[in-house]
PDB file of N, CA and C in Angstrom:
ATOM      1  N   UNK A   1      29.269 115.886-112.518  1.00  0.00           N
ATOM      2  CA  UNK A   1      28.983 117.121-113.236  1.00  0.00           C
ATOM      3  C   UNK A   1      29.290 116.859-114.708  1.00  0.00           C
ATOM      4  N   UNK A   2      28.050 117.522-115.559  1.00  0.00           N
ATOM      5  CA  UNK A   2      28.582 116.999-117.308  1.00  0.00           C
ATOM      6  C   UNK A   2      29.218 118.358-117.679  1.00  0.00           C
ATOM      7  N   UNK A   3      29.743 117.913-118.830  1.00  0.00           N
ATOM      8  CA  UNK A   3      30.224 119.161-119.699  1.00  0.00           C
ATOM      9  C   UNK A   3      29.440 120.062-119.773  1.00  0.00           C
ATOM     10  N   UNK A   4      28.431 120.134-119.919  1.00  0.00           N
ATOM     11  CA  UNK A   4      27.671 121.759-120.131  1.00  0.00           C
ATOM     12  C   UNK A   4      27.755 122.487-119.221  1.00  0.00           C
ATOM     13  N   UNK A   5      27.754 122.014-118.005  1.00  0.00           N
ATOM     14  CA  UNK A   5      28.168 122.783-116.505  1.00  0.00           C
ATOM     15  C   UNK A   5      29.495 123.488-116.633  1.00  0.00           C
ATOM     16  N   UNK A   6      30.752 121.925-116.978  1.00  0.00           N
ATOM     17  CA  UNK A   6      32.252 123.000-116.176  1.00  0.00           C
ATOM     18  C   UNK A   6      32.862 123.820-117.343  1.00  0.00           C
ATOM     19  N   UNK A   7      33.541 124.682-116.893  1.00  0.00           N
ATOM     20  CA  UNK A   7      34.243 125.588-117.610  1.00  0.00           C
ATOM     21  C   UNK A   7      35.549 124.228-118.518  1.00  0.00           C
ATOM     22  N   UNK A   8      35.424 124.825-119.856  1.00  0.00           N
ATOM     23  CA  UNK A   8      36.455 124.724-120.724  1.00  0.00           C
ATOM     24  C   UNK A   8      37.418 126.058-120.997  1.00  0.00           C
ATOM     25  N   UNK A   9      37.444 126.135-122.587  1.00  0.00           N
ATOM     26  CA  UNK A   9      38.432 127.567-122.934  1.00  0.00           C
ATOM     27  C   UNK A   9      37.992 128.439-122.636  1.00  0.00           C
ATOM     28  N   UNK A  10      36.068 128.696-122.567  1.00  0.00           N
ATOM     29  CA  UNK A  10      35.462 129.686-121.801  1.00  0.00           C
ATOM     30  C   UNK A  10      34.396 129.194-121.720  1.00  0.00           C
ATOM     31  N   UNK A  11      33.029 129.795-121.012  1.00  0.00           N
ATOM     32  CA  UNK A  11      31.749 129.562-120.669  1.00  0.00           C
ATOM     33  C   UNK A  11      31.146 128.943-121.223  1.00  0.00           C
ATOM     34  N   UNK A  12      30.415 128.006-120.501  1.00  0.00           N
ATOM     35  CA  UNK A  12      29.354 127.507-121.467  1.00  0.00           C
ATOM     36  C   UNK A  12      27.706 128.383-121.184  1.00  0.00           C
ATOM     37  N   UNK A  13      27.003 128.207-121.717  1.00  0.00           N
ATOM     38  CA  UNK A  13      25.577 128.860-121.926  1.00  0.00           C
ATOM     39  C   UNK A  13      24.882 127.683-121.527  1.00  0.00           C
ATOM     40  N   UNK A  14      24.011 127.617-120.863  1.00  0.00           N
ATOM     41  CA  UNK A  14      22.497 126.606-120.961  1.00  0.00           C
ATOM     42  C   UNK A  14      21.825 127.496-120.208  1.00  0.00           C
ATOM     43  N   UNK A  15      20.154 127.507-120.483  1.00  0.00           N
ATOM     44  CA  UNK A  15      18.999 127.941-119.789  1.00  0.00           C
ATOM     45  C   UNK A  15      19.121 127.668-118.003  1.00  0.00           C
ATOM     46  N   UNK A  16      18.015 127.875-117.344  1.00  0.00           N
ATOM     47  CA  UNK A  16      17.817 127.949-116.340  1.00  0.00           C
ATOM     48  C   UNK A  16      16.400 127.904-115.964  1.00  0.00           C
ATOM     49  N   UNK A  17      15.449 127.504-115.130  1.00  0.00           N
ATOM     50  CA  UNK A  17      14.150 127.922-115.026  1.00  0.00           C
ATOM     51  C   UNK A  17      14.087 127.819-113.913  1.00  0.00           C
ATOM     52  N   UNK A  18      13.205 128.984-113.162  1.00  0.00           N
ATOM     53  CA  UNK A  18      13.054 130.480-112.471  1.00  0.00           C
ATOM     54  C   UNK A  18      12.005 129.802-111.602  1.00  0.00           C
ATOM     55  N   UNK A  19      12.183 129.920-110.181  1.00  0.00           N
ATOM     56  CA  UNK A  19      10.835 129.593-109.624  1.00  0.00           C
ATOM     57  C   UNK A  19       9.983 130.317-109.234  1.00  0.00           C
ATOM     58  N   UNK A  20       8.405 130.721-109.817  1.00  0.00           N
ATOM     59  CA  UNK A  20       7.789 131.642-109.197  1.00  0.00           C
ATOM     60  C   UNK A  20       7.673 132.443-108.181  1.00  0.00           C
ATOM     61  N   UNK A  21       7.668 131.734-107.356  1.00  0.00           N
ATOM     62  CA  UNK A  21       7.659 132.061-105.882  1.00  0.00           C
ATOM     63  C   UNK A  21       8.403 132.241-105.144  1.00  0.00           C
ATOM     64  N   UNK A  22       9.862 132.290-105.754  1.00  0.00           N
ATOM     65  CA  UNK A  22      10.966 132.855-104.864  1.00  0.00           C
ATOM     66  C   UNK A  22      11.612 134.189-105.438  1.00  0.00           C
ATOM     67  N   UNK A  23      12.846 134.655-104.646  1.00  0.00           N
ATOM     68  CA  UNK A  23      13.114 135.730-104.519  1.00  0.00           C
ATOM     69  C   UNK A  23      13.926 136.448-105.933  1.00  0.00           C
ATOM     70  N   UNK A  24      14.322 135.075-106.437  1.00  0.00           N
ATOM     71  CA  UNK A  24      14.768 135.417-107.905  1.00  0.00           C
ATOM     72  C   UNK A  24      14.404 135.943-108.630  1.00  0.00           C
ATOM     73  N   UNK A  25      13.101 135.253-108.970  1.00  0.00           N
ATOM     74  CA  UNK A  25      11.833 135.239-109.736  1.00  0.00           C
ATOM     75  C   UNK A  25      11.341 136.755-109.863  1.00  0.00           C
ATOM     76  N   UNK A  26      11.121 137.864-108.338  1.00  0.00           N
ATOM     77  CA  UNK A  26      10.898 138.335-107.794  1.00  0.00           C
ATOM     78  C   UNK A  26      11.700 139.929-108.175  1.00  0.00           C
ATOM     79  N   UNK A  27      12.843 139.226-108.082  1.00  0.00           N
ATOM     80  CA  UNK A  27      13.873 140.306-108.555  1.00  0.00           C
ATOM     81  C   UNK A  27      14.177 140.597-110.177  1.00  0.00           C
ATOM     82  N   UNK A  28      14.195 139.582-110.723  1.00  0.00           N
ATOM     83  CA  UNK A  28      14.552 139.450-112.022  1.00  0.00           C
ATOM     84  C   UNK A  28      12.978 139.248-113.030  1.00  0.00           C
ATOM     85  N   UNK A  29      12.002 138.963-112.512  1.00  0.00           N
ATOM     86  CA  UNK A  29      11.029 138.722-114.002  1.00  0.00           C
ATOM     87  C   UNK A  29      11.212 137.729-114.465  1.00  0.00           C
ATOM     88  N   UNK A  30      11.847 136.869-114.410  1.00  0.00           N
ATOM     89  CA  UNK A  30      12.096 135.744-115.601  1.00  0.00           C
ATOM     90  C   UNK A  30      11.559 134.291-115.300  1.00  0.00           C
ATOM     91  N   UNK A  31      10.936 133.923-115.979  1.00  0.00           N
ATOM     92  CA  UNK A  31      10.726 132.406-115.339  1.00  0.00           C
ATOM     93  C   UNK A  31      11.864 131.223-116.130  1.00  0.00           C
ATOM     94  N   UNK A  32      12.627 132.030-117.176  1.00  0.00           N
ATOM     95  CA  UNK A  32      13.387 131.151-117.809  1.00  0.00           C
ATOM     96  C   UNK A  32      14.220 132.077-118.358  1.00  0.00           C
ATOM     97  N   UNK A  33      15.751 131.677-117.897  1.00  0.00           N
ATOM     98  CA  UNK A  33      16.864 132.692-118.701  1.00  0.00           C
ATOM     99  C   UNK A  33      17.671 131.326-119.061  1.00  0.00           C
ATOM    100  N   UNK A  34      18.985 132.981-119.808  1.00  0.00           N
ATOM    101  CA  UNK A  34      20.233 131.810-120.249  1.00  0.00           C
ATOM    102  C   UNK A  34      21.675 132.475-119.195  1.00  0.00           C
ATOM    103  N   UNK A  35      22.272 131.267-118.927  1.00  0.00           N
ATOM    104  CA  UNK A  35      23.386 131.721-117.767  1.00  0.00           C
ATOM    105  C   UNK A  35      25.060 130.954-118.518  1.00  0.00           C
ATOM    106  N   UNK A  36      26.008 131.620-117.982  1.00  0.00           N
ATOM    107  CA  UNK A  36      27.147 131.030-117.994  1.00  0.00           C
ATOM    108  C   UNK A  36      27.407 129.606-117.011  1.00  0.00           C
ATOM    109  N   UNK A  37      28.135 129.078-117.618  1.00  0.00           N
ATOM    110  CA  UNK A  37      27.949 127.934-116.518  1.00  0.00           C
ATOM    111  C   UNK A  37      29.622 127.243-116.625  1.00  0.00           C
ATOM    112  N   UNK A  38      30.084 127.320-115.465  1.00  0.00           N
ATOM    113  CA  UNK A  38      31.818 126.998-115.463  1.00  0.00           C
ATOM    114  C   UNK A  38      31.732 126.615-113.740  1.00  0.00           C
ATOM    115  N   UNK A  39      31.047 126.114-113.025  1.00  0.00           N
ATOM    116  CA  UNK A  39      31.121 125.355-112.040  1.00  0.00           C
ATOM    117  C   UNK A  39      31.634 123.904-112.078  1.00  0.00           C
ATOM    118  N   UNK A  40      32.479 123.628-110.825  1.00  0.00           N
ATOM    119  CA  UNK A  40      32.801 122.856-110.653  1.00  0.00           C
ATOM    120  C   UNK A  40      32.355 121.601-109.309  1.00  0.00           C
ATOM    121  N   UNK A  41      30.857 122.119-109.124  1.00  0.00           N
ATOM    122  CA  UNK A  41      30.739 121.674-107.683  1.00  0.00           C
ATOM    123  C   UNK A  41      29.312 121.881-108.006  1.00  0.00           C
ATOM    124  N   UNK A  42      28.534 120.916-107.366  1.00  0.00           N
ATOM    125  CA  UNK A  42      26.854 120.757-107.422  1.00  0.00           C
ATOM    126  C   UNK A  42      26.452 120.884-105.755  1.00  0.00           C
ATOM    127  N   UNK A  43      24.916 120.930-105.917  1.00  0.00           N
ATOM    128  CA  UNK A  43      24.480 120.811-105.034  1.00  0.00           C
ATOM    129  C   UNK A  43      23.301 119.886-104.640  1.00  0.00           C
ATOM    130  N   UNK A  44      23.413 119.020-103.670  1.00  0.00           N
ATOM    131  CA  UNK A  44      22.661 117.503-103.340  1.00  0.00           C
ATOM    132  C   UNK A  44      21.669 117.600-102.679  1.00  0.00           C
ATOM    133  N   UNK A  45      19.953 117.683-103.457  1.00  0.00           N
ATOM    134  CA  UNK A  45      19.033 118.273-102.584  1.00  0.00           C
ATOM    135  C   UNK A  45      18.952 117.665-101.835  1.00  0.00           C
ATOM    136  N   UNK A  46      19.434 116.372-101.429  1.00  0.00           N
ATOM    137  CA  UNK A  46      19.154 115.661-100.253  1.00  0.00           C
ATOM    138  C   UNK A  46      19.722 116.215 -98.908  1.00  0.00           C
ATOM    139  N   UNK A  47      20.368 116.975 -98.875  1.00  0.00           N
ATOM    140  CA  UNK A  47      21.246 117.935 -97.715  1.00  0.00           C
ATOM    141  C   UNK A  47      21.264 119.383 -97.579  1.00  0.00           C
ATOM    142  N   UNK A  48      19.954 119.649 -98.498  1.00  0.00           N
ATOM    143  CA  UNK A  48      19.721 121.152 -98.660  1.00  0.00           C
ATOM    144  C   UNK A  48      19.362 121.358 -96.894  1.00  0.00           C
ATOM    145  N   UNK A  49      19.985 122.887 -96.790  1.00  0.00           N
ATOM    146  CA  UNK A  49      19.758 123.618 -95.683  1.00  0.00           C
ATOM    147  C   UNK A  49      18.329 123.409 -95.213  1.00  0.00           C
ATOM    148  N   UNK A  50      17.704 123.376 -93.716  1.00  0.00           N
ATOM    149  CA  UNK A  50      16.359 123.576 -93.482  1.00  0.00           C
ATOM    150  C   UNK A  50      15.693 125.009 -94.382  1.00  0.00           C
ATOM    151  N   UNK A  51      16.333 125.832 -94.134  1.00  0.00           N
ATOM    152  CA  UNK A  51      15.701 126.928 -94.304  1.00  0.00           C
ATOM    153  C   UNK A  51      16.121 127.671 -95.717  1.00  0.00           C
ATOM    154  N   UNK A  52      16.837 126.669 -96.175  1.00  0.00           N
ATOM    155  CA  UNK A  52      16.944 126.963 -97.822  1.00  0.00           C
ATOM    156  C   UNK A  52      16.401 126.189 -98.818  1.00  0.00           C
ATOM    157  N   UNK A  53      15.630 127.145-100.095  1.00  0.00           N
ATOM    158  CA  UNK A  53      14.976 126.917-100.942  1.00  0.00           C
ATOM    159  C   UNK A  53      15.884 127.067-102.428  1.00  0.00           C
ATOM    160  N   UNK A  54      15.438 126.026-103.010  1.00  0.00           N
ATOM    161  CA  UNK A  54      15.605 125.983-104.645  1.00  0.00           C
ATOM    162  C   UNK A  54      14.993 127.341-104.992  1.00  0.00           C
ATOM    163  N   UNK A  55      15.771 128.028-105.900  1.00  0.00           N
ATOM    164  CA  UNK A  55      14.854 128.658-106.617  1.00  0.00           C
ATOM    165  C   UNK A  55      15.257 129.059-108.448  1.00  0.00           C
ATOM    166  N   UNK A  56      15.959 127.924-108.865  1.00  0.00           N
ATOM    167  CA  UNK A  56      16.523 127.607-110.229  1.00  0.00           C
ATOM    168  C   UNK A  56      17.342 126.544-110.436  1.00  0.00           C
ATOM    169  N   UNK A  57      17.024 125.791-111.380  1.00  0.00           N
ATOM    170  CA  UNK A  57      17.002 124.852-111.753  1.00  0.00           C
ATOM    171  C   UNK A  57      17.949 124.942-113.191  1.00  0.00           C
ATOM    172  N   UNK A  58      18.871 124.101-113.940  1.00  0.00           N
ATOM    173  CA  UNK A  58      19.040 124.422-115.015  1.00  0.00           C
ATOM    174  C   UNK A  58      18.819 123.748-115.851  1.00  0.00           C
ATOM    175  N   UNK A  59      18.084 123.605-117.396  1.00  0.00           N
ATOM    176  CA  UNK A  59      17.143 122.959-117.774  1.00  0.00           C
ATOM    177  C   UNK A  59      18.064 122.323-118.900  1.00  0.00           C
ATOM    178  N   UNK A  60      18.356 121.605-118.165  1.00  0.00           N
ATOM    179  CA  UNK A  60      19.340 120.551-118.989  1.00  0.00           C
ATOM    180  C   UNK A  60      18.780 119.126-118.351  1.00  0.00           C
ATOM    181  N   UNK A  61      19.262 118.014-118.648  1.00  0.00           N
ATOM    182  CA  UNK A  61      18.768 116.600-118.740  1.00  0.00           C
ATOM    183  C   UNK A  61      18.993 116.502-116.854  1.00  0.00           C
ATOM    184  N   UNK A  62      19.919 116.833-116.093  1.00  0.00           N
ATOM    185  CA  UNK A  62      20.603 116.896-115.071  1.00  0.00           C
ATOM    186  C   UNK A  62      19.376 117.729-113.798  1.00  0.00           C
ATOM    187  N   UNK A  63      19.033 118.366-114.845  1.00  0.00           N
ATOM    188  CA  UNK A  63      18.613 119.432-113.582  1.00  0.00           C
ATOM    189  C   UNK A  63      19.053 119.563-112.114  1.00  0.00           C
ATOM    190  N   UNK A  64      20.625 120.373-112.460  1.00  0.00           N
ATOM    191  CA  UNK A  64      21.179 120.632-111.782  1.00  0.00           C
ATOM    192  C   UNK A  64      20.830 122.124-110.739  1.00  0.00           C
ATOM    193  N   UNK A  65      21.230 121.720-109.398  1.00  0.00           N
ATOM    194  CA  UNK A  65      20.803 123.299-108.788  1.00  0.00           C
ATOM    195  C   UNK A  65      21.107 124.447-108.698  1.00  0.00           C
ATOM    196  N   UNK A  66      20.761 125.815-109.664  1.00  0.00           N
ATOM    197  CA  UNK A  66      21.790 126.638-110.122  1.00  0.00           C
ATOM    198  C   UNK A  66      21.428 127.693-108.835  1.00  0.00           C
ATOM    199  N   UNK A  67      20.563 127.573-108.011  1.00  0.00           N
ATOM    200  CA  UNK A  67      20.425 128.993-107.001  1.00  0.00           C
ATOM    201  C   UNK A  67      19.413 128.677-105.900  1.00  0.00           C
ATOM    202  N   UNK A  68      19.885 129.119-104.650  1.00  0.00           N
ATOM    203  CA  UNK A  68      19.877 129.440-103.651  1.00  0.00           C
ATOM    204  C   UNK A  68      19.098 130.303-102.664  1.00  0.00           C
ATOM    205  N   UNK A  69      18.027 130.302-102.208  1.00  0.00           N
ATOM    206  CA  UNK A  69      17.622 131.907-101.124  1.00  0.00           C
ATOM    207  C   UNK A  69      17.141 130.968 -99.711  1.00  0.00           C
ATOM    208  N   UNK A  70      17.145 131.938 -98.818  1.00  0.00           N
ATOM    209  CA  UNK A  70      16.116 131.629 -98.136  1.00  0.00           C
ATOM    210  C   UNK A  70      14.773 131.446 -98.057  1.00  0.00           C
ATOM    211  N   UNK A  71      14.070 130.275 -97.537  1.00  0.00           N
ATOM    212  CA  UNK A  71      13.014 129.956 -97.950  1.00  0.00           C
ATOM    213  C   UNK A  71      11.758 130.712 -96.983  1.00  0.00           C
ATOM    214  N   UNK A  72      12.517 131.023 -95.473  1.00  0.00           N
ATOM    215  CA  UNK A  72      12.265 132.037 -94.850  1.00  0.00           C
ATOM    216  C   UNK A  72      13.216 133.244 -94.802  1.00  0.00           C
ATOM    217  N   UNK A  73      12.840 134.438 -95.179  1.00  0.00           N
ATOM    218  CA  UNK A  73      13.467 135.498 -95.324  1.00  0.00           C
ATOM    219  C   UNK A  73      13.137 136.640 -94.281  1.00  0.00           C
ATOM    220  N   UNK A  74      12.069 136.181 -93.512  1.00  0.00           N
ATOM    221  CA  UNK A  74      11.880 137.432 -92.423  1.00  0.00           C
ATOM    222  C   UNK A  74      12.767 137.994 -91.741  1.00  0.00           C
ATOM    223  N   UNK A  75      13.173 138.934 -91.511  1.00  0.00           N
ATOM    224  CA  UNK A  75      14.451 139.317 -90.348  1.00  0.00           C
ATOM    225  C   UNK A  75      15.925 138.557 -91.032  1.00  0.00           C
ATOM    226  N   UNK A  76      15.863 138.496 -92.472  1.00  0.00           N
ATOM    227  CA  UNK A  76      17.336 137.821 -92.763  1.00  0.00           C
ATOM    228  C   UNK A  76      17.466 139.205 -93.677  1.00  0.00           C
ATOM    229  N   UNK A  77      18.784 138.983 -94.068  1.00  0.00           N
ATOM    230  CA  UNK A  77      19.842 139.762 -94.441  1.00  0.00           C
ATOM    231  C   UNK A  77      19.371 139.185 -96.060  1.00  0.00           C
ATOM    232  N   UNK A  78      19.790 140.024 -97.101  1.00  0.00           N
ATOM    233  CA  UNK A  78      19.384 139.561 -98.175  1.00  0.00           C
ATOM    234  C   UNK A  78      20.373 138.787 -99.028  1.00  0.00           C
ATOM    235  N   UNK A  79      20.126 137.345 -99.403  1.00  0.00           N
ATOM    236  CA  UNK A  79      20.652 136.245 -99.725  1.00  0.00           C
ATOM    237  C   UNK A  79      20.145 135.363-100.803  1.00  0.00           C
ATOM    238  N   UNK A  80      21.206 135.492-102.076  1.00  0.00           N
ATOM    239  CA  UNK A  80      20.750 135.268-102.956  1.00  0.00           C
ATOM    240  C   UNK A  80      22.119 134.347-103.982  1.00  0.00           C
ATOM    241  N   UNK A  81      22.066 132.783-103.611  1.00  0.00           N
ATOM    242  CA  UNK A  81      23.397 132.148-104.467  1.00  0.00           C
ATOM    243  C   UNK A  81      23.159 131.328-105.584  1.00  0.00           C
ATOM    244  N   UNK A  82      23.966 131.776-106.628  1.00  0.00           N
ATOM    245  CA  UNK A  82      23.556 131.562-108.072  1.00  0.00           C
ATOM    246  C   UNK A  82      25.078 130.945-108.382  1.00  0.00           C
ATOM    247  N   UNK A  83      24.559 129.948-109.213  1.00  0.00           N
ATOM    248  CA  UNK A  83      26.150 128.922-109.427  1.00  0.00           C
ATOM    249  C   UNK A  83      26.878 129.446-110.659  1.00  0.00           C
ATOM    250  N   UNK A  84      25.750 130.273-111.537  1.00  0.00           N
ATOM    251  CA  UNK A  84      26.940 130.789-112.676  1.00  0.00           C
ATOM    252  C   UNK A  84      27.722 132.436-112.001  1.00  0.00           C
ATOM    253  N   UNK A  85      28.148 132.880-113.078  1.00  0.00           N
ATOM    254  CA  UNK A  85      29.123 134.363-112.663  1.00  0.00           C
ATOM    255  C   UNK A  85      28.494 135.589-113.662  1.00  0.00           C
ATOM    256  N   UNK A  86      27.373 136.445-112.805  1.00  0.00           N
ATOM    257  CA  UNK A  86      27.049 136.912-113.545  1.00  0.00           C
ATOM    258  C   UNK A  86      27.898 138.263-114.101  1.00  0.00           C
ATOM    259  N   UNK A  87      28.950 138.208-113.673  1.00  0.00           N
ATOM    260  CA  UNK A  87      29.445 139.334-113.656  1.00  0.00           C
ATOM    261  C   UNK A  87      30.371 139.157-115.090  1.00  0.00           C
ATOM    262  N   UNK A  88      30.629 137.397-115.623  1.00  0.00           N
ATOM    263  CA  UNK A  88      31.362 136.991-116.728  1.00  0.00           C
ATOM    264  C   UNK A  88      30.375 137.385-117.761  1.00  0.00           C
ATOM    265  N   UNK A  89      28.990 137.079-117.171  1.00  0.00           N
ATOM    266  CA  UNK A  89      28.024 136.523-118.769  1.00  0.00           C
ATOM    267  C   UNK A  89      27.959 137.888-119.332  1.00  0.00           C
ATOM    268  N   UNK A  90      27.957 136.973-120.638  1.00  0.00           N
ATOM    269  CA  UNK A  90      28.178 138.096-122.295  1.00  0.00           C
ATOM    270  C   UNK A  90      26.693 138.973-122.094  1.00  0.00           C
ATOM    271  N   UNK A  91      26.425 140.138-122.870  1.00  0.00           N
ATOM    272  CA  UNK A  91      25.667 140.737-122.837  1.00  0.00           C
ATOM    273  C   UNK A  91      25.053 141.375-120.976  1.00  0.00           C
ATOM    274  N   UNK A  92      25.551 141.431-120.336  1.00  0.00           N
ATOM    275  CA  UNK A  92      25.443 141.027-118.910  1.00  0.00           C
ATOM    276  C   UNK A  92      24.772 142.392-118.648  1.00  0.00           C
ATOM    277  N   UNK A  93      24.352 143.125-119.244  1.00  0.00           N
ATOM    278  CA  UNK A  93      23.847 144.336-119.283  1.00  0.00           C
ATOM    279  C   UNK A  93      22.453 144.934-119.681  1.00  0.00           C
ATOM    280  N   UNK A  94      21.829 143.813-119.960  1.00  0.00           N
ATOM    281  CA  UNK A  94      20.794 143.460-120.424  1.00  0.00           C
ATOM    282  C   UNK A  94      20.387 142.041-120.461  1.00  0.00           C
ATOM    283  N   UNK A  95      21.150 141.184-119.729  1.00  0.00           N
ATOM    284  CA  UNK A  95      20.598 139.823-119.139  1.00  0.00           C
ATOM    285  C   UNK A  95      19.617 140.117-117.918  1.00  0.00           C
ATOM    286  N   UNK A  96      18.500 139.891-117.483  1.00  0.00           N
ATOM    287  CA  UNK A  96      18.090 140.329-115.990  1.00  0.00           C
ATOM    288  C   UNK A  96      18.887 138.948-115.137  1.00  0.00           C
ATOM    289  N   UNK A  97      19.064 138.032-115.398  1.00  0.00           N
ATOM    290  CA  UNK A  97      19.896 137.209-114.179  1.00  0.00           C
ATOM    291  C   UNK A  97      21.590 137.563-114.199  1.00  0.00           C
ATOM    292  N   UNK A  98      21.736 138.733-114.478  1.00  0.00           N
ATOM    293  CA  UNK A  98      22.669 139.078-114.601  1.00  0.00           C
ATOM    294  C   UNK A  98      22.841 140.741-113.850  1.00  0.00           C
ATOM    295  N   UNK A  99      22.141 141.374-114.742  1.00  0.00           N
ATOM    296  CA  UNK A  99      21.922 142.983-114.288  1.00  0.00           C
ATOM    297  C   UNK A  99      20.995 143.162-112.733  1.00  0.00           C
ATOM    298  N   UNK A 100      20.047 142.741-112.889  1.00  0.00           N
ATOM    299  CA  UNK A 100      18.562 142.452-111.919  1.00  0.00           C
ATOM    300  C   UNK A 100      19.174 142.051-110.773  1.00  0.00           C
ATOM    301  N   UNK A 101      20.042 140.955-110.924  1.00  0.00           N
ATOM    302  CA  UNK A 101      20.708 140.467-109.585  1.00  0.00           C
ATOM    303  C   UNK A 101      21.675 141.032-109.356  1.00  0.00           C
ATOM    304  N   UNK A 102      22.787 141.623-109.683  1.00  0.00           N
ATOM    305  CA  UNK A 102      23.941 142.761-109.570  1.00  0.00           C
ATOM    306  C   UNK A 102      22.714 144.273-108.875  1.00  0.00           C
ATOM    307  N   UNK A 103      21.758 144.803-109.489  1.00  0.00           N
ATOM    308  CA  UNK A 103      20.993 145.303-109.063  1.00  0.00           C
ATOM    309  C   UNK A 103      20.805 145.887-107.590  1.00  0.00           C
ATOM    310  N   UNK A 104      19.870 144.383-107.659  1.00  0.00           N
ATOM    311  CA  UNK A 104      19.228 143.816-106.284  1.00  0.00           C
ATOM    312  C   UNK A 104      20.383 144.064-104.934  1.00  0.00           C
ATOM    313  N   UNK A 105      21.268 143.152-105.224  1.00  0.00           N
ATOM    314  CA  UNK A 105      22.608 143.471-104.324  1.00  0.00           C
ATOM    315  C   UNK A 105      23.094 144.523-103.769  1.00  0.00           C
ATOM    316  N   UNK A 106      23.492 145.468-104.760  1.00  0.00           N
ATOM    317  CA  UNK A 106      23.959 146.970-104.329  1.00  0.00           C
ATOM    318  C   UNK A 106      22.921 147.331-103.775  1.00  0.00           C
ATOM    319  N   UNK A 107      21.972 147.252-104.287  1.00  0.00           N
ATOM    320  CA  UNK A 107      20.001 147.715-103.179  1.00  0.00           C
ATOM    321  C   UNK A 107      20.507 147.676-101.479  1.00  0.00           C
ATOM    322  N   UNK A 108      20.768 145.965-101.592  1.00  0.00           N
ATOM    323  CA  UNK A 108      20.677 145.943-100.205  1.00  0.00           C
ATOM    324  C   UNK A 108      21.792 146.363-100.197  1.00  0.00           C
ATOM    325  N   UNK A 109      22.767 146.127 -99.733  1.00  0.00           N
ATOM    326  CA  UNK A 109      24.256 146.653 -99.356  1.00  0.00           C
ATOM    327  C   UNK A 109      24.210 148.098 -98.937  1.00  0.00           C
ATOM    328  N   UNK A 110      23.307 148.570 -99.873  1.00  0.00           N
ATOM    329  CA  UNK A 110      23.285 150.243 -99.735  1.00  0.00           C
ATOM    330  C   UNK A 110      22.053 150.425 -98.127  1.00  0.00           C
ATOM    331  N   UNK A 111      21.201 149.659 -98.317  1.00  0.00           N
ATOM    332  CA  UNK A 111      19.855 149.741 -97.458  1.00  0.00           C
ATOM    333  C   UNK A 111      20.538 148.994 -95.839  1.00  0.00           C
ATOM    334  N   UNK A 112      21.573 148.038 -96.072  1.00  0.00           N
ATOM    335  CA  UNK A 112      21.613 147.391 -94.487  1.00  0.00           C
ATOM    336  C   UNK A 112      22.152 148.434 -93.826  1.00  0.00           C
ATOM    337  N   UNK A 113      21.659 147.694 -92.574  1.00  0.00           N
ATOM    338  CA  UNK A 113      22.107 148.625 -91.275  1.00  0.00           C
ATOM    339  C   UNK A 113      22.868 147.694 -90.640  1.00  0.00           C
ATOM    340  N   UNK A 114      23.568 148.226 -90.017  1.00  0.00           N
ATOM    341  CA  UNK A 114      24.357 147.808 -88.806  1.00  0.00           C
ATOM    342  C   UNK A 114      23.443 147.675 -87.591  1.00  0.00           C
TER     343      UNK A 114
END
């Protein structure tokens, strides 16, 4: 993992790019944002889940894997893992990978059933 990824005295910033066709994309509008980034742990597409899909990338030299969905979502629960904290990032109130996905969440939470 390089420096632009892990956390120092506080966050770092780098872009991200958005994959059309997934659920991110979907929720948020964006095909390219900017995220906090203070992870300490990657993810090795070579061992990605069957049924999990990339769906952001962060557009640094690394292109490291910043998020997570199911790639089949029929009959699943709604699932959505993003490696920064959107709940840290500055302006987070008007970020959509920030607000959009905080959003989205309470949506479902409020909508599941038992």
């Amino acid at each position: 993992m390089n420096q632009i990824h892990k956390k120092g005295a506080e966050d770092k910033v780098h872009g991200v790019n958005v994959k059309k066709e997934s659920l991110l994309y979907s929720v948020t509008g964006v095909e390219k944002g900017e995220v906090n980034s203070a992870h300490h742990q990657g993810i090795n597409p070579n061992y990605l889940g069957e049924n999990l899909m990339v769906s952001a990338y962060s557009d640094t030299d690394d292109g490291i894997i910043e998020a997570l969905e199911f790639k089949d979502k029929t009959d699943k629960a709604f699932m959505l893992g993003v490696q920064w904290h959107p709940e840290r990032m500055k302006e987070k109130e008007s970020n959509p990978l920030s607000q959009k996905v905080k959003e989205q969440f309470i949506e479902a939470v409020k909508n599941h059933k038992r």
